[in-house]
PDB file of N, CA and C in Angstrom:
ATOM      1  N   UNK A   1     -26.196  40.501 -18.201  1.00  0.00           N
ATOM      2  CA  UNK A   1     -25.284  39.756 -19.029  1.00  0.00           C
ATOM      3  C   UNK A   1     -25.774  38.318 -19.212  1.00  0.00           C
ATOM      4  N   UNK A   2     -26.261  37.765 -17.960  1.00  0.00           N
ATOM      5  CA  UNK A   2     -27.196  36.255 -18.392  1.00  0.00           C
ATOM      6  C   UNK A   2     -27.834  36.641 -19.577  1.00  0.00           C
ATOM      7  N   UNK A   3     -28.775  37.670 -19.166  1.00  0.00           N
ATOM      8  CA  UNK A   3     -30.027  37.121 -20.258  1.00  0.00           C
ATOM      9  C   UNK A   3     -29.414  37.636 -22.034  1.00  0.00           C
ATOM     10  N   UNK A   4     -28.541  38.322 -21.581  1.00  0.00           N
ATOM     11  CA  UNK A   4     -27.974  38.915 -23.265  1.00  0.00           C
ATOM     12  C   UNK A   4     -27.307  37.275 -23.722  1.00  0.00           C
ATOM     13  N   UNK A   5     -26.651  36.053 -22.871  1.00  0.00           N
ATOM     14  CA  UNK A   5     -26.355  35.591 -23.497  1.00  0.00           C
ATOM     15  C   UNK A   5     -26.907  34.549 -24.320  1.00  0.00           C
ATOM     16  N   UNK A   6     -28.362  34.143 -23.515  1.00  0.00           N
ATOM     17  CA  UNK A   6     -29.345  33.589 -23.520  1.00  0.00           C
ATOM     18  C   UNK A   6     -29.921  34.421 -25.060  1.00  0.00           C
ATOM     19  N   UNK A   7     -30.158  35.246 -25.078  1.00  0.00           N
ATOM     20  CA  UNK A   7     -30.870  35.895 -25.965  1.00  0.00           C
ATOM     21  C   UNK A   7     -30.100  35.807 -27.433  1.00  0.00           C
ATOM     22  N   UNK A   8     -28.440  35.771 -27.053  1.00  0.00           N
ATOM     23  CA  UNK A   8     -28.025  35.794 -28.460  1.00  0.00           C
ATOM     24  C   UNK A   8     -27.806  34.454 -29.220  1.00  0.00           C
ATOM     25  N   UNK A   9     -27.860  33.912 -28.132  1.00  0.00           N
ATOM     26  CA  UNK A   9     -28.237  31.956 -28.780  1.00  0.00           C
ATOM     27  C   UNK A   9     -29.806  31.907 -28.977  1.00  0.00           C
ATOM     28  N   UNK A  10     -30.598  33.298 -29.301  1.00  0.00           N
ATOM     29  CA  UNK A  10     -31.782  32.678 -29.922  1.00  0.00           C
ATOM     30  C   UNK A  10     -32.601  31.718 -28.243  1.00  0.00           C
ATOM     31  N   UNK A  11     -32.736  31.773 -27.335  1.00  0.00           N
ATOM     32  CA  UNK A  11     -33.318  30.756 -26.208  1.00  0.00           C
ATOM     33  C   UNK A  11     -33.961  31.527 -25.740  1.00  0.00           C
ATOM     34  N   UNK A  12     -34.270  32.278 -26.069  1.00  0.00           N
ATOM     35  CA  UNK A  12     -35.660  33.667 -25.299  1.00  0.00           C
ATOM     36  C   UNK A  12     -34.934  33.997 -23.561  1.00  0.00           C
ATOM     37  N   UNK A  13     -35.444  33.896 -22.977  1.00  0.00           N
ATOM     38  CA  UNK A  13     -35.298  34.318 -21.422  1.00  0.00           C
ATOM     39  C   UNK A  13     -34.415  33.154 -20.750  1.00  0.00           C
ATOM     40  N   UNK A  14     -33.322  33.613 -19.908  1.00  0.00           N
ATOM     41  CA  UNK A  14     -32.654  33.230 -18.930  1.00  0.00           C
ATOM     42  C   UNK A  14     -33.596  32.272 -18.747  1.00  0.00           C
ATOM     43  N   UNK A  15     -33.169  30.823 -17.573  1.00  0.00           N
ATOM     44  CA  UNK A  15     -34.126  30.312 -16.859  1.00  0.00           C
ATOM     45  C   UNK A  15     -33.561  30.685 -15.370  1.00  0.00           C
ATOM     46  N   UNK A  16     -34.444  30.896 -14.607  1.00  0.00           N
ATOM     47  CA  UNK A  16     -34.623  31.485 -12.843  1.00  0.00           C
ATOM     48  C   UNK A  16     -33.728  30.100 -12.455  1.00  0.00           C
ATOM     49  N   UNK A  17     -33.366  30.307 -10.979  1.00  0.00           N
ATOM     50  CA  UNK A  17     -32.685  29.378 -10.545  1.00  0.00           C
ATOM     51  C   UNK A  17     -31.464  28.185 -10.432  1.00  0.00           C
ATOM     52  N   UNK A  18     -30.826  28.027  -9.525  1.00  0.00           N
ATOM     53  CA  UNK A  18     -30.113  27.095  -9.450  1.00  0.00           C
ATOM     54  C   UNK A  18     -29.943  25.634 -10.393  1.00  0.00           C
ATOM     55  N   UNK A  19     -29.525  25.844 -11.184  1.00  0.00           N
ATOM     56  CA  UNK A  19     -29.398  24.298 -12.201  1.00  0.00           C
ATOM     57  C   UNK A  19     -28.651  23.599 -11.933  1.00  0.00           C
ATOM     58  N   UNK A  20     -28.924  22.275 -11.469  1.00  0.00           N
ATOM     59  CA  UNK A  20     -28.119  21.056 -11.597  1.00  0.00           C
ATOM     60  C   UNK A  20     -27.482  20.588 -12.677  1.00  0.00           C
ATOM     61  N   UNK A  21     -26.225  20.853 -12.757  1.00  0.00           N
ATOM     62  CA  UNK A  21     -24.620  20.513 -13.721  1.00  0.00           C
ATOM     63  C   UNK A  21     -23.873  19.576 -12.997  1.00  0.00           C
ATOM     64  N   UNK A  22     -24.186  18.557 -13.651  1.00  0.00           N
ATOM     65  CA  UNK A  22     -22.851  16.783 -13.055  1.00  0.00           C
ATOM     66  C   UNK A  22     -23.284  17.076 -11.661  1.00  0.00           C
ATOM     67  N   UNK A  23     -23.574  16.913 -10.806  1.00  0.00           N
ATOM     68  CA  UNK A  23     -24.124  16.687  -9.444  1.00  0.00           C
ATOM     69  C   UNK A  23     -23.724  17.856  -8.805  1.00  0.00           C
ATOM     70  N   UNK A  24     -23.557  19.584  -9.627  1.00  0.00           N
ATOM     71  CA  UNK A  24     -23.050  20.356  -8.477  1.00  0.00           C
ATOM     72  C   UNK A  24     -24.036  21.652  -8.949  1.00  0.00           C
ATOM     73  N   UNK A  25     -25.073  21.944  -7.790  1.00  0.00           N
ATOM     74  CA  UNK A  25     -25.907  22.856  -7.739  1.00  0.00           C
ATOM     75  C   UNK A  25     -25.114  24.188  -8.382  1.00  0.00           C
ATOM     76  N   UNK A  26     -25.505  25.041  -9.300  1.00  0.00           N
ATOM     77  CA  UNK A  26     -24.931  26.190 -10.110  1.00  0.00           C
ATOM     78  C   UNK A  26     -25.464  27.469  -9.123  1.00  0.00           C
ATOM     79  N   UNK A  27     -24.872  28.355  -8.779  1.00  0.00           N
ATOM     80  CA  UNK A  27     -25.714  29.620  -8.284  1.00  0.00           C
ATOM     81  C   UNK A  27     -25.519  29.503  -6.524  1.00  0.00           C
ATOM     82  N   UNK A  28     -25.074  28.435  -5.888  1.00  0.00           N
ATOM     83  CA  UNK A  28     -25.039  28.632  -5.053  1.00  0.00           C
ATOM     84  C   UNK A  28     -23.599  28.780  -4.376  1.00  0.00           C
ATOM     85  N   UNK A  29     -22.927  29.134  -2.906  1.00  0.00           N
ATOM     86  CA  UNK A  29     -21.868  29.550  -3.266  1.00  0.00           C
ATOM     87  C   UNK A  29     -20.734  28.452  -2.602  1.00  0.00           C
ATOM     88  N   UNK A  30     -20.022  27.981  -3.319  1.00  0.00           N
ATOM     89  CA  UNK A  30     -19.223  27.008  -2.884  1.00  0.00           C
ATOM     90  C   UNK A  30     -19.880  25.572  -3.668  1.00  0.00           C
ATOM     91  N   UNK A  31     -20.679  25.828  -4.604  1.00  0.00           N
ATOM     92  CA  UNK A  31     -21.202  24.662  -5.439  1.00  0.00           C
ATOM     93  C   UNK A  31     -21.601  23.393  -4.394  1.00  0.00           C
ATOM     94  N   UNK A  32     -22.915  23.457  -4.226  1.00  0.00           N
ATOM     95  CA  UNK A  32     -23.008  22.370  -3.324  1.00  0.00           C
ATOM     96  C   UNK A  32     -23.425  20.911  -3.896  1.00  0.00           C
ATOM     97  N   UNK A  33     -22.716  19.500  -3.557  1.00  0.00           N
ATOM     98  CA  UNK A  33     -22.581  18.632  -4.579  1.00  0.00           C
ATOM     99  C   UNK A  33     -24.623  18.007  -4.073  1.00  0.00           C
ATOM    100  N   UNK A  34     -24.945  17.290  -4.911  1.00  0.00           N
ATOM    101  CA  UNK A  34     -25.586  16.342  -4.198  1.00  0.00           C
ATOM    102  C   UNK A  34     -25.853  15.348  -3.911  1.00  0.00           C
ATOM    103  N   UNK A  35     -25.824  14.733  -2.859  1.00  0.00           N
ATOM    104  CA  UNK A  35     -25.313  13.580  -3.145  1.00  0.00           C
ATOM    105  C   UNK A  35     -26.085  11.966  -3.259  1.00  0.00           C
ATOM    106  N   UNK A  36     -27.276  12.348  -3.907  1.00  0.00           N
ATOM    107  CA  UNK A  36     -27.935  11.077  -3.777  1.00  0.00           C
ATOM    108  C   UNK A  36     -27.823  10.297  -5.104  1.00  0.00           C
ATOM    109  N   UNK A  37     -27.373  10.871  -6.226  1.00  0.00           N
ATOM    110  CA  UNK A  37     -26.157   9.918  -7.926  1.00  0.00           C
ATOM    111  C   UNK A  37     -25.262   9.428  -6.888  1.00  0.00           C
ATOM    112  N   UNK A  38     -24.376  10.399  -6.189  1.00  0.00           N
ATOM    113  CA  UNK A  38     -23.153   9.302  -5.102  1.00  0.00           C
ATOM    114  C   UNK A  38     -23.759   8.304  -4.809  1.00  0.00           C
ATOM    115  N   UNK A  39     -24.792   8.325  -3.787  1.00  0.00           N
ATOM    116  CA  UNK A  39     -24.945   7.564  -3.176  1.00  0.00           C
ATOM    117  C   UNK A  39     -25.668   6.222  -3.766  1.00  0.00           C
ATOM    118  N   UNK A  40     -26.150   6.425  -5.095  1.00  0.00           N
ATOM    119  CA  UNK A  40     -26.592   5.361  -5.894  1.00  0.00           C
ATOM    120  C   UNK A  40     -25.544   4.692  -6.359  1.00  0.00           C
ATOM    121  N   UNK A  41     -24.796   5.325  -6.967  1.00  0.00           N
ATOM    122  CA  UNK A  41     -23.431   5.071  -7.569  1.00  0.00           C
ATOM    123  C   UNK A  41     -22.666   3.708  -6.871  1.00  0.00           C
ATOM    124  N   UNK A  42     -22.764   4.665  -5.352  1.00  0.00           N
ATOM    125  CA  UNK A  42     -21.767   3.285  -4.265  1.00  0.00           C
ATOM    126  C   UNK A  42     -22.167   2.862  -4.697  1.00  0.00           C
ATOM    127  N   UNK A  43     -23.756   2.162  -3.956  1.00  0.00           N
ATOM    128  CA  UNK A  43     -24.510   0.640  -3.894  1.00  0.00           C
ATOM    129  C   UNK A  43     -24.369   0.437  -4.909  1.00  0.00           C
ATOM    130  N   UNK A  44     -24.639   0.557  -6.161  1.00  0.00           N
ATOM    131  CA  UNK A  44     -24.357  -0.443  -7.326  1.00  0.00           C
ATOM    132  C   UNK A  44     -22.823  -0.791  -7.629  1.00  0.00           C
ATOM    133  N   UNK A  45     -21.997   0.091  -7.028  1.00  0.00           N
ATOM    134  CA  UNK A  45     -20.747  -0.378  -7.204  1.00  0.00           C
ATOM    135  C   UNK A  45     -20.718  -1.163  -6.413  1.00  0.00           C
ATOM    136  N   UNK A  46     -20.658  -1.224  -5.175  1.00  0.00           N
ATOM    137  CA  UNK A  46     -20.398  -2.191  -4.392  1.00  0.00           C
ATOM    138  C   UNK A  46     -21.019  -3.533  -4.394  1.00  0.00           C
ATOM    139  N   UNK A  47     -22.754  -3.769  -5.251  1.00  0.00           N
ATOM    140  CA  UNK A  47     -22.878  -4.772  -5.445  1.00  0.00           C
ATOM    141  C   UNK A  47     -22.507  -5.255  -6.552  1.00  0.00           C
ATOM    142  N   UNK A  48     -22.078  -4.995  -7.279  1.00  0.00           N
ATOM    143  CA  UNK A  48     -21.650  -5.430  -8.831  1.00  0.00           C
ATOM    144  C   UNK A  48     -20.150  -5.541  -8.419  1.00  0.00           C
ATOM    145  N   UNK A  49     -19.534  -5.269  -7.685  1.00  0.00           N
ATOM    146  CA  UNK A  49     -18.127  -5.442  -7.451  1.00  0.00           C
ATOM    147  C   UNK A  49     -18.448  -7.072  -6.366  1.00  0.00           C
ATOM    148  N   UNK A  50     -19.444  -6.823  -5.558  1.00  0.00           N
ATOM    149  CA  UNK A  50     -19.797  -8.268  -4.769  1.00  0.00           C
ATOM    150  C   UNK A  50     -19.998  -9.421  -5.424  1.00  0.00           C
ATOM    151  N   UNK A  51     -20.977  -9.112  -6.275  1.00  0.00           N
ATOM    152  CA  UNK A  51     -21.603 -10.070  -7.010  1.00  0.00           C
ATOM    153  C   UNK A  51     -20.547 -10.947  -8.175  1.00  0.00           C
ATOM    154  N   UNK A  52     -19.858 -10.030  -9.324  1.00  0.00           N
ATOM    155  CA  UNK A  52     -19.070 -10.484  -9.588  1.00  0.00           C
ATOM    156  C   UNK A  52     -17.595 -11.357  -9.407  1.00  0.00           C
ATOM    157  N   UNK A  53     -17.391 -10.885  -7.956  1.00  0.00           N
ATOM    158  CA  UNK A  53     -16.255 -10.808  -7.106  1.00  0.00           C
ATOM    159  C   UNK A  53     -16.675 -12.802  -7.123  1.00  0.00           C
ATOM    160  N   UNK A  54     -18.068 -12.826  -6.162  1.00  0.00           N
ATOM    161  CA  UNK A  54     -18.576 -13.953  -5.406  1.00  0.00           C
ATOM    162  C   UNK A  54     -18.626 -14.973  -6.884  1.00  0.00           C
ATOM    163  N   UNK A  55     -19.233 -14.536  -8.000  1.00  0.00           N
ATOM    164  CA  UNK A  55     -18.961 -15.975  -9.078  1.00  0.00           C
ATOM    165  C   UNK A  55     -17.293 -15.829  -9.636  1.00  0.00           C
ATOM    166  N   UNK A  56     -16.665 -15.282  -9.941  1.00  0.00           N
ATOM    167  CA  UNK A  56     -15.044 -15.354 -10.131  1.00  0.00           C
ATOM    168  C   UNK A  56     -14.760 -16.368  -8.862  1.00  0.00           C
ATOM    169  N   UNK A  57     -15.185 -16.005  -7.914  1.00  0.00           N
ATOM    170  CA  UNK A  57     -14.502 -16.994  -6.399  1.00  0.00           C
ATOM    171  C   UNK A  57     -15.228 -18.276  -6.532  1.00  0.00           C
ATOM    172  N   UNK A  58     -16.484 -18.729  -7.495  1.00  0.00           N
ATOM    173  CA  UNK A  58     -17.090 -20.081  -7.961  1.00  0.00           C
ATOM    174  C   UNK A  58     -15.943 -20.799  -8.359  1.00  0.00           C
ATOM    175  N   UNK A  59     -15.705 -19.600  -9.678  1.00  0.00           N
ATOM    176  CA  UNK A  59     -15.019 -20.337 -10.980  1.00  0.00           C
ATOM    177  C   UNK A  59     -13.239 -20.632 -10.423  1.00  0.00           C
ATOM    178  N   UNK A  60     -13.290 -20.295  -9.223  1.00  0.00           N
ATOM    179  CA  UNK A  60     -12.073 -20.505  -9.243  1.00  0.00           C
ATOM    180  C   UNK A  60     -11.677 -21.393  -8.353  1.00  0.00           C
ATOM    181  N   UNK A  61     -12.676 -21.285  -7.760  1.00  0.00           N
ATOM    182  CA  UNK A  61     -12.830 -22.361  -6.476  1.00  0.00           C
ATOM    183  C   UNK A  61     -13.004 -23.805  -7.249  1.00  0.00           C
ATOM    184  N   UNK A  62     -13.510 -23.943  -8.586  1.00  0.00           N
ATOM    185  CA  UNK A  62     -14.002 -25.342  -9.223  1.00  0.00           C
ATOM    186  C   UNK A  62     -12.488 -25.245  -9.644  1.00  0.00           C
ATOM    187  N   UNK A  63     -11.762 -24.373  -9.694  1.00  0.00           N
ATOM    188  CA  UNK A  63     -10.070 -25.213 -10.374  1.00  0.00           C
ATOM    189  C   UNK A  63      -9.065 -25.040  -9.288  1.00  0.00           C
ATOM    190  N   UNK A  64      -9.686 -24.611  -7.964  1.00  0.00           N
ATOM    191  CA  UNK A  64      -8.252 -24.774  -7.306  1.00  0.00           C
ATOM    192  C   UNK A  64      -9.616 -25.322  -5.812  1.00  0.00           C
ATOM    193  N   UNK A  65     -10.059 -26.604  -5.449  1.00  0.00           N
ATOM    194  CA  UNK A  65     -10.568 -26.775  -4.971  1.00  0.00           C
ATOM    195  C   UNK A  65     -10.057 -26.494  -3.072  1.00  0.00           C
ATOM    196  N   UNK A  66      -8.862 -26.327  -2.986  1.00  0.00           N
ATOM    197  CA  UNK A  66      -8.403 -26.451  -1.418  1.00  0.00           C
ATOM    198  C   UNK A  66      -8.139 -24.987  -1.300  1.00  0.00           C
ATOM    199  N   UNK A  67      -8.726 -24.063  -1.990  1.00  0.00           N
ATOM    200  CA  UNK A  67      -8.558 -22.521  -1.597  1.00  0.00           C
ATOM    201  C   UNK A  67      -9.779 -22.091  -0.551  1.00  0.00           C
ATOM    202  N   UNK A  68      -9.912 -21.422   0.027  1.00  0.00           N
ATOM    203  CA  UNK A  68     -10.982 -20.462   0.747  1.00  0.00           C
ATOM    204  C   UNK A  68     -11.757 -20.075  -0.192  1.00  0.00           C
ATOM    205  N   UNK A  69     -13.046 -20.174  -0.103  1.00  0.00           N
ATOM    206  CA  UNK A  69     -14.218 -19.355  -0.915  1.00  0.00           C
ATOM    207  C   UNK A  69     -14.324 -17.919  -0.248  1.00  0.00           C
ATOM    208  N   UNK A  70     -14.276 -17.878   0.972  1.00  0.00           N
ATOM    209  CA  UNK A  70     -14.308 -16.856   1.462  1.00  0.00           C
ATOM    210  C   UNK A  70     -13.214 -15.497   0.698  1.00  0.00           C
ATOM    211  N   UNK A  71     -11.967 -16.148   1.152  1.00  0.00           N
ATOM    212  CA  UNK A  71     -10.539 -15.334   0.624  1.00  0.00           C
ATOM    213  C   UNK A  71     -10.545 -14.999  -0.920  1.00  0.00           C
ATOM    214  N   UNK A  72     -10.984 -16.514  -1.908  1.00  0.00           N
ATOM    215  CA  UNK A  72     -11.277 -15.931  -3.246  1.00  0.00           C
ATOM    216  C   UNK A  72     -12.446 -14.765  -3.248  1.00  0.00           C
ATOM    217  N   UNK A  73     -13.366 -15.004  -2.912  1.00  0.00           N
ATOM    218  CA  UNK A  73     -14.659 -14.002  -2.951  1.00  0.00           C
ATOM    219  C   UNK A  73     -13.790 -12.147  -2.546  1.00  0.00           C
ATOM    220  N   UNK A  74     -13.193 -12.183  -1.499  1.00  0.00           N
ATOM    221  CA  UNK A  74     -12.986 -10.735  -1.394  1.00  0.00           C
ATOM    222  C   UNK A  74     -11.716 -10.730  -2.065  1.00  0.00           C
ATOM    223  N   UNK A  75     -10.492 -11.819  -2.352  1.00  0.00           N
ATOM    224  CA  UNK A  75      -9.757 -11.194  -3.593  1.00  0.00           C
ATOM    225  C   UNK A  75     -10.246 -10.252  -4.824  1.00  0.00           C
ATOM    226  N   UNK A  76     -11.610 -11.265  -5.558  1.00  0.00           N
ATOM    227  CA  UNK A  76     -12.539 -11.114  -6.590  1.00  0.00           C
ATOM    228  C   UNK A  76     -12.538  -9.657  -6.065  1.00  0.00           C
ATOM    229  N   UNK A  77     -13.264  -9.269  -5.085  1.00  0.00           N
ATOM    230  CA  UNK A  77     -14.085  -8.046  -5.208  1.00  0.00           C
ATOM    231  C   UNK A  77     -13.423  -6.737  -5.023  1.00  0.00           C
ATOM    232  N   UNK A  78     -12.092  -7.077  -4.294  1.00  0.00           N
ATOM    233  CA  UNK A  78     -11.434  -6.058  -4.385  1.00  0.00           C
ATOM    234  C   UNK A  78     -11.058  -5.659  -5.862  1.00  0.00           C
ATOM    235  N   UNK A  79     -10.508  -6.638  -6.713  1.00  0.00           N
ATOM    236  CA  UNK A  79      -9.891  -6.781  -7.947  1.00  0.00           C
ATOM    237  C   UNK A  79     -10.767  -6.311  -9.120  1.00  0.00           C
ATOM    238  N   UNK A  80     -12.151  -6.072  -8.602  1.00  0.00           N
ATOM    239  CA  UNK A  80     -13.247  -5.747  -9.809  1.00  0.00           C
ATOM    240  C   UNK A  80     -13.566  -4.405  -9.221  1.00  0.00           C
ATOM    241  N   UNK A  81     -13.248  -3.976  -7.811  1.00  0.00           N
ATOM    242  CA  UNK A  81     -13.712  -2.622  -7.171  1.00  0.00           C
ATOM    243  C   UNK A  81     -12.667  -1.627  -7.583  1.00  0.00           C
ATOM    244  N   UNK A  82     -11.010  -2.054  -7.338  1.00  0.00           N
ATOM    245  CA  UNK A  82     -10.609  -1.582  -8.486  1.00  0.00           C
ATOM    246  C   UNK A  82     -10.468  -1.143 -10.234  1.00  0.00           C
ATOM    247  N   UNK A  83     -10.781  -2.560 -10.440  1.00  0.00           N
ATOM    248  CA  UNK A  83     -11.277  -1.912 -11.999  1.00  0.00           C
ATOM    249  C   UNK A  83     -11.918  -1.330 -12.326  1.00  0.00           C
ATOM    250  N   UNK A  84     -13.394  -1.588 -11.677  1.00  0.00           N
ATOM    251  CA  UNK A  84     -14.593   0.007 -12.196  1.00  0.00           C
ATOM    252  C   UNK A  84     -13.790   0.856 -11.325  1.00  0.00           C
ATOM    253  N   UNK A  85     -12.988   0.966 -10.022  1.00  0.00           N
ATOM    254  CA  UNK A  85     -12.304   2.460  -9.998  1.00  0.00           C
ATOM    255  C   UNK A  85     -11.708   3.347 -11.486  1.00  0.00           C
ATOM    256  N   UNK A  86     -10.467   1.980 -11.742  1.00  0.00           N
ATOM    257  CA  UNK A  86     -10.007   3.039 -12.163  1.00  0.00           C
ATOM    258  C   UNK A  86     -10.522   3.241 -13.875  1.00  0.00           C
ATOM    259  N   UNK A  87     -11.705   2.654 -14.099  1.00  0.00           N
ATOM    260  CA  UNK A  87     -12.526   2.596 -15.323  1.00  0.00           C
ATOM    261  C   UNK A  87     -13.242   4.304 -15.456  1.00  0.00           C
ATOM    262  N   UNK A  88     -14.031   4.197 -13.926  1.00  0.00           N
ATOM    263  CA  UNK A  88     -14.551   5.626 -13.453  1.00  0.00           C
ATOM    264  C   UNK A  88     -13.554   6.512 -13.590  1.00  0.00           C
ATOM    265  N   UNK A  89     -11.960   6.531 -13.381  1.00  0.00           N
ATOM    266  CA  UNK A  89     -11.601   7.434 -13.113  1.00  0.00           C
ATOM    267  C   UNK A  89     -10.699   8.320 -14.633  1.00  0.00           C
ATOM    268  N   UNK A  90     -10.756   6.662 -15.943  1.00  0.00           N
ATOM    269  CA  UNK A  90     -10.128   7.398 -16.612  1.00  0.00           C
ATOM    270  C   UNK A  90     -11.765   8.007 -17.517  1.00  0.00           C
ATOM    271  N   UNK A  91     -12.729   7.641 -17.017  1.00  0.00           N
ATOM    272  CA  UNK A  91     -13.767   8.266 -17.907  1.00  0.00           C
ATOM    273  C   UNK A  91     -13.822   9.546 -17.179  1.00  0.00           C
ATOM    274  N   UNK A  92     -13.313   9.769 -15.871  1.00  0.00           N
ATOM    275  CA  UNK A  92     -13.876  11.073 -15.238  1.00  0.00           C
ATOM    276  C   UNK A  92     -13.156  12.356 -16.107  1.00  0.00           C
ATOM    277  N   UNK A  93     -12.063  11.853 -16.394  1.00  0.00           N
ATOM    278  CA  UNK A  93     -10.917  13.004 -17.460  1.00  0.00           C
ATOM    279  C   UNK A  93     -10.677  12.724 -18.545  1.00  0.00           C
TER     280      UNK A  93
END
């Protein structure tokens, strides 16, 4: 039944093996994810959520000078780690 369906879209022969679909191995049982897109994914989230976080806590620190840089910086980063959350999450559906 693979290869008939393969064949009636004109694509000659099935291809052999397990294919990677959105990070979840096809053919194997219980779909196994993989996880090294995750694991890229974090680190750039987490530094782009840092990084941005740390100049928002500049710019804010130059208009409210008696705040914590520290406290602005992880306000910032929580507040941008949420947004690409839930950015990721309405692109996920």
């Amino acid at each position: 039944m693979k290869e008939e369906r393969f064949l009636d879209r004109g694509l000659g022969k099935a291809p052999d093996g397990p294919k990677l679909i959105y990070g979840f191995r096809k053919g194997k049982p219980g779909g196994s994810v993989d996880l090294m897109p995750l694991v890229v994914l974090s680190v750039v989230w987490v530094a782009a959520a840092s990084g941005t976080g740390f100049l928002l806590a500049l710019l804010a620190r130059r208009v409210h000078p008696s705040l914590s840089l520290v406290k602005l910086w992880f306000f910032y980063t929580i507040l941008m780690a949420l947004l690409v959350a839930f950015i990721l999450l309405i692109a996920w559906f």
